[in-house]
Protein backbone atom coordinates (compact mmCIF):
# COMPACT_ATOMS: atom_id res chain seq x y z
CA UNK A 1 -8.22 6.08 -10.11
CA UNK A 2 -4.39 6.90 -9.37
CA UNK A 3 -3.04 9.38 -6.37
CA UNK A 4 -3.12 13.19 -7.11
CA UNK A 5 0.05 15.32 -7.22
CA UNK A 6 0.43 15.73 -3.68
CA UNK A 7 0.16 12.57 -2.71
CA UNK A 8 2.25 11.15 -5.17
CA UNK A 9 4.77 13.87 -3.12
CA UNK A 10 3.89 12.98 -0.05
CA UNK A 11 4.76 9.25 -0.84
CA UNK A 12 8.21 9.66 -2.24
CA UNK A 13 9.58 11.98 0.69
CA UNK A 14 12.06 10.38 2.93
CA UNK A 15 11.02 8.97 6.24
CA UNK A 16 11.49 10.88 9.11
CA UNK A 17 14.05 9.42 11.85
CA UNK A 18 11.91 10.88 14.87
CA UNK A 19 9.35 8.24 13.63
CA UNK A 20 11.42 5.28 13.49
CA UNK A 21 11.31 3.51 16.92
CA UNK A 22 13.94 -0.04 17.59
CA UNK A 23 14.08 -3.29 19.21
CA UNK A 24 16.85 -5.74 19.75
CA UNK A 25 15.01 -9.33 17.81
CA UNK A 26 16.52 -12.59 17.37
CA UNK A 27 20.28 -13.16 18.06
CA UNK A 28 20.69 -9.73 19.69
CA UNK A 29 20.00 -7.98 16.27
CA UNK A 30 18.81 -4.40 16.24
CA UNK A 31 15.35 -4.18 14.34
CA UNK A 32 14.03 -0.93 13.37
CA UNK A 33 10.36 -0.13 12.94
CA UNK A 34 7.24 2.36 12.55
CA UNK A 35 4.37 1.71 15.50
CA UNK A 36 1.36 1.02 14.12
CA UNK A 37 -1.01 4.04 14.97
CA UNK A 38 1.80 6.16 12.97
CA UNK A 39 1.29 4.10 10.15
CA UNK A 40 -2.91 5.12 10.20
CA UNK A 41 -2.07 8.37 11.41
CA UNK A 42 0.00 8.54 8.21
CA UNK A 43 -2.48 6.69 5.60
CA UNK A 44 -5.26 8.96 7.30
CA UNK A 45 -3.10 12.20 6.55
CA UNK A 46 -1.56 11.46 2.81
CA UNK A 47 -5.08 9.68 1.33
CA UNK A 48 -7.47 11.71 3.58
CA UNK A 49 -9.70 9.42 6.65
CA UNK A 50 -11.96 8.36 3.44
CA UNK A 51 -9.74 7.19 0.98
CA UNK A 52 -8.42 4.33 2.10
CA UNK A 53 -9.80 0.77 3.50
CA UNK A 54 -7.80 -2.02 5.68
CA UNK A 55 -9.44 -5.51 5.38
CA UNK A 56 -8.47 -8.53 7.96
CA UNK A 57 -8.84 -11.53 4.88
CA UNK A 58 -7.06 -14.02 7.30
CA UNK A 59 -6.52 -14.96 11.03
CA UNK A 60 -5.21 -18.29 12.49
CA UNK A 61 -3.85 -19.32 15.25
CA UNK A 62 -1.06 -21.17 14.95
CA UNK A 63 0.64 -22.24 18.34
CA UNK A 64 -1.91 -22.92 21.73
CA UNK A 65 0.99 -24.13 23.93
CA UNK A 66 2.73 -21.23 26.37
CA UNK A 67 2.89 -18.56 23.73
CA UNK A 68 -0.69 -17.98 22.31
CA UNK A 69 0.58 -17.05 18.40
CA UNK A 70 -1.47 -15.86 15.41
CA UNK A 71 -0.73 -14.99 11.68
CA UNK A 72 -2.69 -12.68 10.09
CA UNK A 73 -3.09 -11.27 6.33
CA UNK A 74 -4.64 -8.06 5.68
CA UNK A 75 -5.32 -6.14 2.28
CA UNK A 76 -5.15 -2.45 1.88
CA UNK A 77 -6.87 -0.41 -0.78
CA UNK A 78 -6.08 3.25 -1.23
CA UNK A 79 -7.68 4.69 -5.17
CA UNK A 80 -8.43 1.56 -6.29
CA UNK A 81 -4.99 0.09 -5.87
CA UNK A 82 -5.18 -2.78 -3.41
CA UNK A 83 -1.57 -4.44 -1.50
CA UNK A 84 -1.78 -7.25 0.78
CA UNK A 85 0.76 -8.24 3.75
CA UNK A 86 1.29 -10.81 6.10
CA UNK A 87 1.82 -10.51 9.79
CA UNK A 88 2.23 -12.61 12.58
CA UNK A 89 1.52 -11.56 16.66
CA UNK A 90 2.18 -13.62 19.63
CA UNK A 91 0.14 -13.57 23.24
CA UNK A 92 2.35 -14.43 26.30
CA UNK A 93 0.76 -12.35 29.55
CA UNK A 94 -2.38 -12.54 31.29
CA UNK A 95 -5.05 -15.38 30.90
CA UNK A 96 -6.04 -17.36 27.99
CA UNK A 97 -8.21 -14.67 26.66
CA UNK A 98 -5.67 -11.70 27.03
CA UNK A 99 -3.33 -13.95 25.49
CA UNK A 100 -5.34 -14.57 21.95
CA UNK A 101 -6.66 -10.94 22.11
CA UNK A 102 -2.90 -9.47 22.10
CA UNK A 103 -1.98 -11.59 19.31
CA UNK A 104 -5.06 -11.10 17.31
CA UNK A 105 -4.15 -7.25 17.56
CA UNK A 106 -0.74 -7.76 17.07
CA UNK A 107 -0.43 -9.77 13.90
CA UNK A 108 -3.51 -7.49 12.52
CA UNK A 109 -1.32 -4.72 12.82
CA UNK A 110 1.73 -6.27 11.95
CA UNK A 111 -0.06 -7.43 8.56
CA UNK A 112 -1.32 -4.09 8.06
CA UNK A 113 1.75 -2.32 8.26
CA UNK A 114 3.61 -4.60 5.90
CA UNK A 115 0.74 -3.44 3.48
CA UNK A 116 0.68 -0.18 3.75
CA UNK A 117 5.05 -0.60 3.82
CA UNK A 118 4.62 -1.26 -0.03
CA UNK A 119 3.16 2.90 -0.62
CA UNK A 120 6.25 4.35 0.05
CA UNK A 121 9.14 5.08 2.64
CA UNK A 122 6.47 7.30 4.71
CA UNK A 123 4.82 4.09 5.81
CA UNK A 124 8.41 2.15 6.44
CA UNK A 125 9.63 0.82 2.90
CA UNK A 126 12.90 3.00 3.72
CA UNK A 127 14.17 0.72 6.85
CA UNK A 128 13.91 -2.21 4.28
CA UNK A 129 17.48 -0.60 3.26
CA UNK A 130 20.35 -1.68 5.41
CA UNK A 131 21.61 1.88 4.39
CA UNK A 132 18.55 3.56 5.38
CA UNK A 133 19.12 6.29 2.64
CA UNK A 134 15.68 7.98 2.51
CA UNK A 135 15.32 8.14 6.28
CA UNK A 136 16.38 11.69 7.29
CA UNK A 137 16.44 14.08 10.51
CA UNK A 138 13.52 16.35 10.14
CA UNK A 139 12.00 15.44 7.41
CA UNK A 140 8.63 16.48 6.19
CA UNK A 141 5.84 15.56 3.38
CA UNK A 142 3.79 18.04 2.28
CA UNK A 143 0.00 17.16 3.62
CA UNK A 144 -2.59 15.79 1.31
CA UNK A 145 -5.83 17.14 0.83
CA UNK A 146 -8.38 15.28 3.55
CA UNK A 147 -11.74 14.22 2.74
CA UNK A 148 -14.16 15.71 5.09
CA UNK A 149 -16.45 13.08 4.90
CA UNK A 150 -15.17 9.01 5.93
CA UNK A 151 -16.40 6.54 3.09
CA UNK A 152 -19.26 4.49 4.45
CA UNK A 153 -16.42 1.49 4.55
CA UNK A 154 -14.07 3.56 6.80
CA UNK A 155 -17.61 4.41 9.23
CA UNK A 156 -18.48 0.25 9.36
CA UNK A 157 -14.70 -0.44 10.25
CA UNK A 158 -14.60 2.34 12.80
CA UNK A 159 -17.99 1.21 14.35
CA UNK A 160 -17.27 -2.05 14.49
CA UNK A 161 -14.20 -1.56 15.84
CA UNK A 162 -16.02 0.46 18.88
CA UNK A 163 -18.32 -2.07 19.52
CA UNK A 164 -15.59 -4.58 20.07
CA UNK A 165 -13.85 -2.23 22.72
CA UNK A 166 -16.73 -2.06 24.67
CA UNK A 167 -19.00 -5.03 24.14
CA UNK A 168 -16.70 -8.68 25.32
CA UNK A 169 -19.60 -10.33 23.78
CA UNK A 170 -19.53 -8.40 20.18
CA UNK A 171 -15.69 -8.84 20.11
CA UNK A 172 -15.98 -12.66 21.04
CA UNK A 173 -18.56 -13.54 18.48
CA UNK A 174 -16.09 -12.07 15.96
CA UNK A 175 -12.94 -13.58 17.58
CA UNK A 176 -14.91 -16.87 16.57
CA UNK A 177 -16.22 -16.54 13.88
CA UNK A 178 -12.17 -16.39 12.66
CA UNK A 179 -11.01 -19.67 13.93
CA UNK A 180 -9.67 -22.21 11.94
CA UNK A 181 -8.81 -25.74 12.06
CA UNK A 182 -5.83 -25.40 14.25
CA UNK A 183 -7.72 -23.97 17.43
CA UNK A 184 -7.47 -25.79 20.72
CA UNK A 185 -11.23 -25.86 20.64
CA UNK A 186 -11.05 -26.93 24.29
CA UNK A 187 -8.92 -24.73 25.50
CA UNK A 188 -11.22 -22.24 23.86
CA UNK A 189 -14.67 -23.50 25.57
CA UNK A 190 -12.54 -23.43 29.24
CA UNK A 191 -12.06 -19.88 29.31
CA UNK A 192 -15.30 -18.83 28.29
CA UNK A 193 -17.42 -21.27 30.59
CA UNK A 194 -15.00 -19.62 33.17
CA UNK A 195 -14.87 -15.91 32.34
CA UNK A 196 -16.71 -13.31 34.23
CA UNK A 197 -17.42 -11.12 31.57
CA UNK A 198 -20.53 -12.73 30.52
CA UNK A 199 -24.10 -14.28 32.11
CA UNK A 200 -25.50 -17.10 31.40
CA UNK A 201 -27.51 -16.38 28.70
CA UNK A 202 -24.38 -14.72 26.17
CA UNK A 203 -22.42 -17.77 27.98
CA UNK A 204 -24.61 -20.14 26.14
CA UNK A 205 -24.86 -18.15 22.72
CA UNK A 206 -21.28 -17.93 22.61
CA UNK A 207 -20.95 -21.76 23.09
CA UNK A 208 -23.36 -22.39 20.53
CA UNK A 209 -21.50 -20.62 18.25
CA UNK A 210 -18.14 -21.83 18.92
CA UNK A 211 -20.15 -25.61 18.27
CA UNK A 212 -20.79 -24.06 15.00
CA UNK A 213 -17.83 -22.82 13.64
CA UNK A 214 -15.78 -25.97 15.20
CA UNK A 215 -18.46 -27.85 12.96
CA UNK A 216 -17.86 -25.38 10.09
CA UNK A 217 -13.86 -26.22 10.66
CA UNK A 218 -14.35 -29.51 10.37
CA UNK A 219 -16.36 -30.11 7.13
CA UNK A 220 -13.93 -27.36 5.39
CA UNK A 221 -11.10 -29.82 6.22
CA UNK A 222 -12.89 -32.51 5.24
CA UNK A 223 -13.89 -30.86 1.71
CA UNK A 224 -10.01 -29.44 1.50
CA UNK A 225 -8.54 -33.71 1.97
């Protein structure tokens, strides 16, 4: 499969510099960047809501102490073509829980982004030039034809995605069933024996299967030494 014509148009038009937000980073330097729900809104325009697929392959947290931080990897596939980037979010407000949740969803997106970055300037690859030559005041692509029916992929990740905005439960079981190695498993058990989002009953299914992935953890190390 390759992109059609208009695509391939859409693509190689400059970046607009309404879209580009900044941030001051590290050492006072000026960072400048695309916000993640422009770069779906963008993917969702150029390849139609259909033709494209994100996929979270990796998440692990790597710091517990203060700062809750995870890195993340994602792969995107547009036509058959599939790029893969790394991102990393960090989790410093709230409780314990708020803490991994924010950097879950940050590093996911981060990753994301840095995937979809290598399509073209529309999705950032233009602020990788310190010049920032194909960023431009009021620039426009010309809009791809949309699918008007999702793939059955795109429906799973959207559902899914639902279920874990509404359902604590739905969205723990899948928080855990991404831990690695490196968790504070502790840490972990504390805040959900202490959160009110659940009753007894999930309580105890949750712990059971944070036993099993800590066990699961634990004999991949053991395989990996």
């Amino acid at each position: 499969m390759s992109f059609s014509p208009e695509q391939t148009e859409a693509l190689i038009q400059p970046l607009d510099r309404k879209d580009v937000k900044n941030r001051t980073g590290g050492g006072n330097k000026k960072l400048s960047y695309i916000e993640g729900w422009h770069a779906i809104a963008e993917a969702n325009r150029i390849f139609g809501f259909g033709g494209w697929t994100s996929e979270t392959l990796q998440m692990e947290c790597v710091c517990m102490e203060g700062t809750i931080s995870y890195i993340a990897k994602v792969r995107v596939t547009v036509a058959g073509i599939s790029r893969e980037g790394w991102g990393a979010g960090h989790g410093r407000g709230g409780s314990v829980g708020d803490k991994h949740e924010s950097a879950v969803k940050e590093a996911e997106t981060d990753a994301r982004k840095r995937a979809l970055m290598t399509f073209g300037n529309k999705f950032g690859l233009a602020l990788y030039d310190k010049e920032q030559a194909n960023v431009e005041d009021g620039s426009t692509a010309k809009p791809a034809p949309v699918k008007s029916e999702p793939s059955a992929e795109y429906k799973r990740q959207v559902a899914t995605k639902a279920e874990m905005d509404k359902d604590p439960l739905f969205r723990w079981t899948h928080r855990i069933a991404q831990l690695t190695g490196k968790t504070n498993w502790a840490e972990v058990e504390v805040h959900i024996r202490q959160s009110k989002d659940f009753n007894d009953e999930q309580r105890e299914e949750l712990l059971k299967k944070l036993a099993e992935a800590k066990a699961r953890a634990a004999e991949f190390f053991n395989v990996k030494s």
